[in-house]
Structure formats: structure tokens, C-alpha cells
PDB file of N, CA and C in Angstrom:
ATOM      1  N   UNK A   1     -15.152 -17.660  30.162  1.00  0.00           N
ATOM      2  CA  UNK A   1     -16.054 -17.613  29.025  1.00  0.00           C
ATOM      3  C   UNK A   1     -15.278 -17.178  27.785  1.00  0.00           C
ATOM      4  N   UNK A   2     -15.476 -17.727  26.984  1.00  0.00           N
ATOM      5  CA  UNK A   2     -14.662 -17.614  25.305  1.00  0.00           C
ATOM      6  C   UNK A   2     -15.443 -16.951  24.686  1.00  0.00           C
ATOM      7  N   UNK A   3     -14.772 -15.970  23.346  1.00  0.00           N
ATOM      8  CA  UNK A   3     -15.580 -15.103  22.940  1.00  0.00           C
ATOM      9  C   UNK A   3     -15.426 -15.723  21.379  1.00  0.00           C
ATOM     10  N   UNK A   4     -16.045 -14.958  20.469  1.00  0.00           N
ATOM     11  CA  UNK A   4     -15.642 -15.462  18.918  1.00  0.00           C
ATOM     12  C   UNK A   4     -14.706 -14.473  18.085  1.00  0.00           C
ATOM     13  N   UNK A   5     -13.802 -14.770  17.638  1.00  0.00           N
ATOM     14  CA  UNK A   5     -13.372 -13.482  16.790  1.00  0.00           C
ATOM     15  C   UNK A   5     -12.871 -13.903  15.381  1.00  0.00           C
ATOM     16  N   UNK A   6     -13.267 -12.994  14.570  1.00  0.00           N
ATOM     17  CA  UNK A   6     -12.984 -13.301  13.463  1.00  0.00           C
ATOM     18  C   UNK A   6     -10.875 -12.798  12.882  1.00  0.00           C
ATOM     19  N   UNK A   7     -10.851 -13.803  12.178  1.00  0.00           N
ATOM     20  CA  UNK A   7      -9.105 -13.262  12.505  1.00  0.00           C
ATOM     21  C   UNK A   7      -9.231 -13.382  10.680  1.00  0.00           C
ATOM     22  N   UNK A   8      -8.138 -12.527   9.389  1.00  0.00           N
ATOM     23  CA  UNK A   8      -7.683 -11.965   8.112  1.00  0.00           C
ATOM     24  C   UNK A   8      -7.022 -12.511   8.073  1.00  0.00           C
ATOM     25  N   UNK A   9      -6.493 -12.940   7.092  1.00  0.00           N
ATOM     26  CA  UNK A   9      -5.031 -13.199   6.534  1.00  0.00           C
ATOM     27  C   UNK A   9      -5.079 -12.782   5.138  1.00  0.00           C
ATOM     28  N   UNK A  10      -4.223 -12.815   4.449  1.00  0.00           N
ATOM     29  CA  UNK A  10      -3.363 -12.760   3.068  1.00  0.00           C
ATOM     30  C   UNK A  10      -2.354 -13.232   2.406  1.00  0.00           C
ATOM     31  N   UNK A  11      -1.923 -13.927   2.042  1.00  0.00           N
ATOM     32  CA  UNK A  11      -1.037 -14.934   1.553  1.00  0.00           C
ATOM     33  C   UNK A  11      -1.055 -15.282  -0.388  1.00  0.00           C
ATOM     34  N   UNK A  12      -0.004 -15.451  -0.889  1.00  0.00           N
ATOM     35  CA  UNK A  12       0.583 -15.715  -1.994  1.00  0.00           C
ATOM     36  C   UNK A  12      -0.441 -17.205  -2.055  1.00  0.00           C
ATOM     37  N   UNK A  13      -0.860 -17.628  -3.548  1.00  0.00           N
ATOM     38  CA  UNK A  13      -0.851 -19.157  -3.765  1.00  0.00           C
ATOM     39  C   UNK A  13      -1.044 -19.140  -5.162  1.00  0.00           C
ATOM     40  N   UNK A  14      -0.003 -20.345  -5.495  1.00  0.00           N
ATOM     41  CA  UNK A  14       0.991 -20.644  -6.824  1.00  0.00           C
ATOM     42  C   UNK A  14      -0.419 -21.754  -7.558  1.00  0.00           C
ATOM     43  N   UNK A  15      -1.463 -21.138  -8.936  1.00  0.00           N
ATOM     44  CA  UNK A  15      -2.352 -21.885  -9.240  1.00  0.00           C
ATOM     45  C   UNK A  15      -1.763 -22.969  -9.963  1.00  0.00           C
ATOM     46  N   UNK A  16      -2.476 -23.817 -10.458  1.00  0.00           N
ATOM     47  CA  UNK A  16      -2.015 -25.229 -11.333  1.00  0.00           C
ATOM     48  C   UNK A  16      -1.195 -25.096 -12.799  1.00  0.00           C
ATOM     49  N   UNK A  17      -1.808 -23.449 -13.035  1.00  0.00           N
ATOM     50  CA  UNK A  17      -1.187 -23.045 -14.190  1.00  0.00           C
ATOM     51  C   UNK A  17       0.451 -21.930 -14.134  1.00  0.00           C
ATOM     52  N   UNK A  18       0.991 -22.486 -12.953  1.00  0.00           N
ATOM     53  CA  UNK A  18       2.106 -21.592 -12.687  1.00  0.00           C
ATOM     54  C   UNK A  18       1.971 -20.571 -12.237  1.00  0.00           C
ATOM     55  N   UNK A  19       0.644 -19.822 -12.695  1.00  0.00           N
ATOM     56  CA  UNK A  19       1.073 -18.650 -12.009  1.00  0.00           C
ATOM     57  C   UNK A  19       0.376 -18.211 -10.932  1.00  0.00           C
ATOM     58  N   UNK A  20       0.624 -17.103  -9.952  1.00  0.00           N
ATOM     59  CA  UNK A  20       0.914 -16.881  -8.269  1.00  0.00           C
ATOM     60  C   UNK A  20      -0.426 -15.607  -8.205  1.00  0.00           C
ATOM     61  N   UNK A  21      -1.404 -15.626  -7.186  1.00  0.00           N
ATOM     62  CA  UNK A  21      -2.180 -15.110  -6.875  1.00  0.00           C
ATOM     63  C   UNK A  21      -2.071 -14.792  -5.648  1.00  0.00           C
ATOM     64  N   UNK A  22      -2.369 -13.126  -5.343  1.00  0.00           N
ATOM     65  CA  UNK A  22      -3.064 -13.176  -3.876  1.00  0.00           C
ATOM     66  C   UNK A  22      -3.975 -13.431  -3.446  1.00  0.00           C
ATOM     67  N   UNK A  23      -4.495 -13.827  -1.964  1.00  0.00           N
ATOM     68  CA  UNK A  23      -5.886 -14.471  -2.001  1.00  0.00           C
ATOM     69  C   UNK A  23      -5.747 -13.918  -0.397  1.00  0.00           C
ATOM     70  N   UNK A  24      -6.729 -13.694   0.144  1.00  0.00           N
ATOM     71  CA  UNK A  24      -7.275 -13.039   1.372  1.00  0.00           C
ATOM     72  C   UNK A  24      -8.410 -14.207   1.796  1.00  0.00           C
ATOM     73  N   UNK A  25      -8.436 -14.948   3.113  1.00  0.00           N
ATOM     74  CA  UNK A  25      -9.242 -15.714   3.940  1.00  0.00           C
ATOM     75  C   UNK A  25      -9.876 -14.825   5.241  1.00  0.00           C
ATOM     76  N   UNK A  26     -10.383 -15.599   5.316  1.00  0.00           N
ATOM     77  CA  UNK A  26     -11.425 -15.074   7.089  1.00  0.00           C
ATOM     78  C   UNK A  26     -11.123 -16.106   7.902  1.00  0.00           C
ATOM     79  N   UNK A  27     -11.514 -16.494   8.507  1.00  0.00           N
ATOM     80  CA  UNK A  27     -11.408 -17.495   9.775  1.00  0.00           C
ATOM     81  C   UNK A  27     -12.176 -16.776  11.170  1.00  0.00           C
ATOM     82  N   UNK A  28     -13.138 -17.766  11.694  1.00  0.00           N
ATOM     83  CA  UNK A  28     -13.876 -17.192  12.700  1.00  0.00           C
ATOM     84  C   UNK A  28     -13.474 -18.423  13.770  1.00  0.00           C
ATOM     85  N   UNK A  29     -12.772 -17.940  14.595  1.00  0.00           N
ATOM     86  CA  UNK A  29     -12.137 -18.929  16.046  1.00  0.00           C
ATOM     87  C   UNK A  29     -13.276 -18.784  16.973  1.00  0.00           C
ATOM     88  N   UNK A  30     -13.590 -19.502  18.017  1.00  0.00           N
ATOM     89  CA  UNK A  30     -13.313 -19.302  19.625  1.00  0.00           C
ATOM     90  C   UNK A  30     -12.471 -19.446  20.622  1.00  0.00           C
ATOM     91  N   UNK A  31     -11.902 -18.451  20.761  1.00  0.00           N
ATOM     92  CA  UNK A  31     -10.946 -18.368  22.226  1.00  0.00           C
ATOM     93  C   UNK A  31     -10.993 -17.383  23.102  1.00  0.00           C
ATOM     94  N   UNK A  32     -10.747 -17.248  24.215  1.00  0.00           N
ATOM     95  CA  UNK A  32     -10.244 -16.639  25.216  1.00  0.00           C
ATOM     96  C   UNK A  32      -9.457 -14.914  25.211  1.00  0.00           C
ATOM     97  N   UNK A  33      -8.693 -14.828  23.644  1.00  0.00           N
ATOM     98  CA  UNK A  33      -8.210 -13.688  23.905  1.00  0.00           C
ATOM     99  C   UNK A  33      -7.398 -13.670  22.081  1.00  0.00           C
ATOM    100  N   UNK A  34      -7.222 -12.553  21.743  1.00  0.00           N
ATOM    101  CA  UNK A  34      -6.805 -12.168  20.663  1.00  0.00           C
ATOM    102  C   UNK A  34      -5.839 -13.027  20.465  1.00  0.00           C
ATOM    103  N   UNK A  35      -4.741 -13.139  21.276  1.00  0.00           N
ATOM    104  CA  UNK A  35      -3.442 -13.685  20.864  1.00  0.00           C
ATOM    105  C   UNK A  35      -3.562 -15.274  21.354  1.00  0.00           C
ATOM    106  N   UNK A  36      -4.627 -15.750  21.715  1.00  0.00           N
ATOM    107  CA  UNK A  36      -4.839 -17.130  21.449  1.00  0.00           C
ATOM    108  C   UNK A  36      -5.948 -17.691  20.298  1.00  0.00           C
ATOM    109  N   UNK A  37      -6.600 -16.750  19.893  1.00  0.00           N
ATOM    110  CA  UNK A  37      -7.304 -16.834  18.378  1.00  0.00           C
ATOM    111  C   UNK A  37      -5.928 -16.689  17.496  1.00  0.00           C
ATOM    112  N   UNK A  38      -4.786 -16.021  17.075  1.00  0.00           N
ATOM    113  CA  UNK A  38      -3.929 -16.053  16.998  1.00  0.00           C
ATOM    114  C   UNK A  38      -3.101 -17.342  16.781  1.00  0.00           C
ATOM    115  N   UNK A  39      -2.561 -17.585  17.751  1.00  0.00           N
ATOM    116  CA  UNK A  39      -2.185 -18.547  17.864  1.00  0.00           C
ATOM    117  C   UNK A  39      -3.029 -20.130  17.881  1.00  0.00           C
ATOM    118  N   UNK A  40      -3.655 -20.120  17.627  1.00  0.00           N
ATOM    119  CA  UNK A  40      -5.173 -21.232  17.457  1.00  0.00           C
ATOM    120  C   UNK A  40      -5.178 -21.290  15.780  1.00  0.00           C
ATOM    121  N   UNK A  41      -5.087 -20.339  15.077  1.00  0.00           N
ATOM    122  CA  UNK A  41      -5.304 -20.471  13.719  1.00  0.00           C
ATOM    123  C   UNK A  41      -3.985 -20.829  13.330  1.00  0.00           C
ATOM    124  N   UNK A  42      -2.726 -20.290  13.665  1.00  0.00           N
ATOM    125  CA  UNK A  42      -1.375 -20.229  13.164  1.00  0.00           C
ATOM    126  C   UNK A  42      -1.051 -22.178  13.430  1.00  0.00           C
ATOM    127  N   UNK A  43      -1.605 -22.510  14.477  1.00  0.00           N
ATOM    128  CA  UNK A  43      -1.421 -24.418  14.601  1.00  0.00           C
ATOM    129  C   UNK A  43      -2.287 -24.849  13.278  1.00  0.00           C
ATOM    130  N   UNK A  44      -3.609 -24.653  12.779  1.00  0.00           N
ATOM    131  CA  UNK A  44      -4.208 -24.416  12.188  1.00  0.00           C
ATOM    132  C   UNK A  44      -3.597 -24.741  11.098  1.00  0.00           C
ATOM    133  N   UNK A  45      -2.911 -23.295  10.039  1.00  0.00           N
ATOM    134  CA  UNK A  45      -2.610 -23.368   8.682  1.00  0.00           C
ATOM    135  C   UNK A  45      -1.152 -23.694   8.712  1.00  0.00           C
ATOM    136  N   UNK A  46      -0.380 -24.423   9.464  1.00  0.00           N
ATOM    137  CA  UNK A  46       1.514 -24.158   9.328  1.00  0.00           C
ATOM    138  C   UNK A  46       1.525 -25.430   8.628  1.00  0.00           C
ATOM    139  N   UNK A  47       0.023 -26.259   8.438  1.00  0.00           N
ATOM    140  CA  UNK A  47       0.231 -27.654   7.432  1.00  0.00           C
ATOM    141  C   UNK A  47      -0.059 -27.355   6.253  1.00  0.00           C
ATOM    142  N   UNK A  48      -0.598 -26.168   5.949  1.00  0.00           N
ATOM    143  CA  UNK A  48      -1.498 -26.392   4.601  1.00  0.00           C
ATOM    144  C   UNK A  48      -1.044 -24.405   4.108  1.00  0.00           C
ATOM    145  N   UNK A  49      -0.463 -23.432   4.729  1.00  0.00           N
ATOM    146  CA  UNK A  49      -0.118 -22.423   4.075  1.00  0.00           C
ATOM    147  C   UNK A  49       1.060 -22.092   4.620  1.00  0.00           C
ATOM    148  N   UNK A  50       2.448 -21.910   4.020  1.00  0.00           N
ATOM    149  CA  UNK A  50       3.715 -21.771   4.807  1.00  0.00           C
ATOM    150  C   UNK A  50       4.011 -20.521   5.407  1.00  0.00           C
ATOM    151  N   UNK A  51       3.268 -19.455   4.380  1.00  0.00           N
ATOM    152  CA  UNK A  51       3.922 -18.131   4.735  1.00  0.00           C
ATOM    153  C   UNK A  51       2.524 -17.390   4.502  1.00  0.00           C
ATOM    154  N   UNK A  52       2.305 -16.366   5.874  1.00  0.00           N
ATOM    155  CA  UNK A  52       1.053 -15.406   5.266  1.00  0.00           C
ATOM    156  C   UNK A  52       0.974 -14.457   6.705  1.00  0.00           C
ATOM    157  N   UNK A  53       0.025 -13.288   5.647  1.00  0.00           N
ATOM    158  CA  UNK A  53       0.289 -11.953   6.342  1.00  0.00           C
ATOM    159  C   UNK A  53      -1.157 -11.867   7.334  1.00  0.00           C
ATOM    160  N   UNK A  54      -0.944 -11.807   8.449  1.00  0.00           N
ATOM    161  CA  UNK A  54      -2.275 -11.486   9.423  1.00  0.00           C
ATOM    162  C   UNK A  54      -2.491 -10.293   9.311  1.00  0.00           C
ATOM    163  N   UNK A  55      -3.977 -10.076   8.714  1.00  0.00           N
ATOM    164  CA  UNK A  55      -4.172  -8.342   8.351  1.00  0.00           C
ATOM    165  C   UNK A  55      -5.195  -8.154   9.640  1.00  0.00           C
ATOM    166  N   UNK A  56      -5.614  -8.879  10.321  1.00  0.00           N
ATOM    167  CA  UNK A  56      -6.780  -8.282  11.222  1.00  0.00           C
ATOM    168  C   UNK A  56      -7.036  -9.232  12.093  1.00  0.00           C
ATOM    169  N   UNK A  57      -7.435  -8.840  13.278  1.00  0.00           N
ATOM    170  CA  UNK A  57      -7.878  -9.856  14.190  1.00  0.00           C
ATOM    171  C   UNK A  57      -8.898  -8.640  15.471  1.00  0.00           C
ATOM    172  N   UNK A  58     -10.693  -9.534  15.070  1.00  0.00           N
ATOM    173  CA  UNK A  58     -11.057  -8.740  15.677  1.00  0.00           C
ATOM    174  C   UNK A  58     -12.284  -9.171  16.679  1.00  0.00           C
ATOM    175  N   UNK A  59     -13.074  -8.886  17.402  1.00  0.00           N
ATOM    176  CA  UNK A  59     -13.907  -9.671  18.230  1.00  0.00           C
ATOM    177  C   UNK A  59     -15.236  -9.807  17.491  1.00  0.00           C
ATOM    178  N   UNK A  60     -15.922 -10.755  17.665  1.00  0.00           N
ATOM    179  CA  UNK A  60     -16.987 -10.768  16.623  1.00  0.00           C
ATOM    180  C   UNK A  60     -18.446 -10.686  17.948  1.00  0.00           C
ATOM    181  N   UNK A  61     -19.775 -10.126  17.575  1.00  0.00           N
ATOM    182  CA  UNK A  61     -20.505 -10.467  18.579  1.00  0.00           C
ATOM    183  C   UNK A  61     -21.617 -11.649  17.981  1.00  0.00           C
ATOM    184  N   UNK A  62     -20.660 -12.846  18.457  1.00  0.00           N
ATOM    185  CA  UNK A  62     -21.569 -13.849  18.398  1.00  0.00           C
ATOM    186  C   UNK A  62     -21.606 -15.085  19.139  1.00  0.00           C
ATOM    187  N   UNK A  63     -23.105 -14.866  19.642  1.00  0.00           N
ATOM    188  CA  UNK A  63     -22.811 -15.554  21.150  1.00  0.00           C
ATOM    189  C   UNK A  63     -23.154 -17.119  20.570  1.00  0.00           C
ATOM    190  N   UNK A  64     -23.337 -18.223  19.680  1.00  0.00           N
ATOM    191  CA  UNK A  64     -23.298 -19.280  19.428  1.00  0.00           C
ATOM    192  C   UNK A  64     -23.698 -19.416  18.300  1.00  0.00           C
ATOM    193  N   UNK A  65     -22.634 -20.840  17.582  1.00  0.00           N
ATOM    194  CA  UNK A  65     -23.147 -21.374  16.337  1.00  0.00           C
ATOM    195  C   UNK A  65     -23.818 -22.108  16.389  1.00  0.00           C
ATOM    196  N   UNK A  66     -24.528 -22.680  15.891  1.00  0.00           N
ATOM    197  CA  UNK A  66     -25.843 -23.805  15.579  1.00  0.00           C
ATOM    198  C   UNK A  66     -25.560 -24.395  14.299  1.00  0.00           C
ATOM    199  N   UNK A  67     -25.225 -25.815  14.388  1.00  0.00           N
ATOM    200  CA  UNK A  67     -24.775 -26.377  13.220  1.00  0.00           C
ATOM    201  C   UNK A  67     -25.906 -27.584  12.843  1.00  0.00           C
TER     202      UNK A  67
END
């Protein structure tokens, strides 16, 4: 059974006008275990953010989305 966890990041991004902002995301996975939410997001952003800081990774209680 897979659980949900919500996983942080923080990362640099360079706006249209040159100059460089920090910016902080969320991301809410389902997997199996911390370090495969982890690794689930990191396949995730290695196309679209090169470099960034994982500030948190934590279990969320939520037993299903409904879309």
C-alpha cells in the first residue's frame, strides 16, 4: 500500500528580465517510502530544473485524490 507525501524544494530561477530569484515548490507524490517519493520527483524535475535544494520530505494523511 502507497502512502502520499508531500516533498519541498528550493531552487534559484533566472526571470526574463535577467535577474535570479528564489522560489520554493511543493510537490505531493505517491509512493511507497520517503526515498522513493524522493527519487520519483528527482526523474521528475532533472528536465525542467538543473540544480535544487530538497528542504523537506514528509508523509501527508491523505488517503485519495478525486479528480
Amino acid at each position: 500500500m502507497s502512502d502520499w507525501f508531500t516533498v519541498k524544494i528550493k531552487y534559484l530561477k533566472q526571470l526574463e528580465d535577467g535577474s535570479v530569484t528564489s522560489k520554493s515548490e511543493s510537490y505531493m507524490l505517491q509512493a511507497l517510502s520517503f526515498t522513493e517519493s524522493e527519487a520519483r520527483l528527482q526523474s521528475i524535475l532533472e528536465q525542467y530544473i538543473s540544480e535544487y535544494n530538497l528542504l523537506t520530505t514528509s508523509k501527508t494523511n491523505i488517503e485519495d485524490v478525486i479528480i
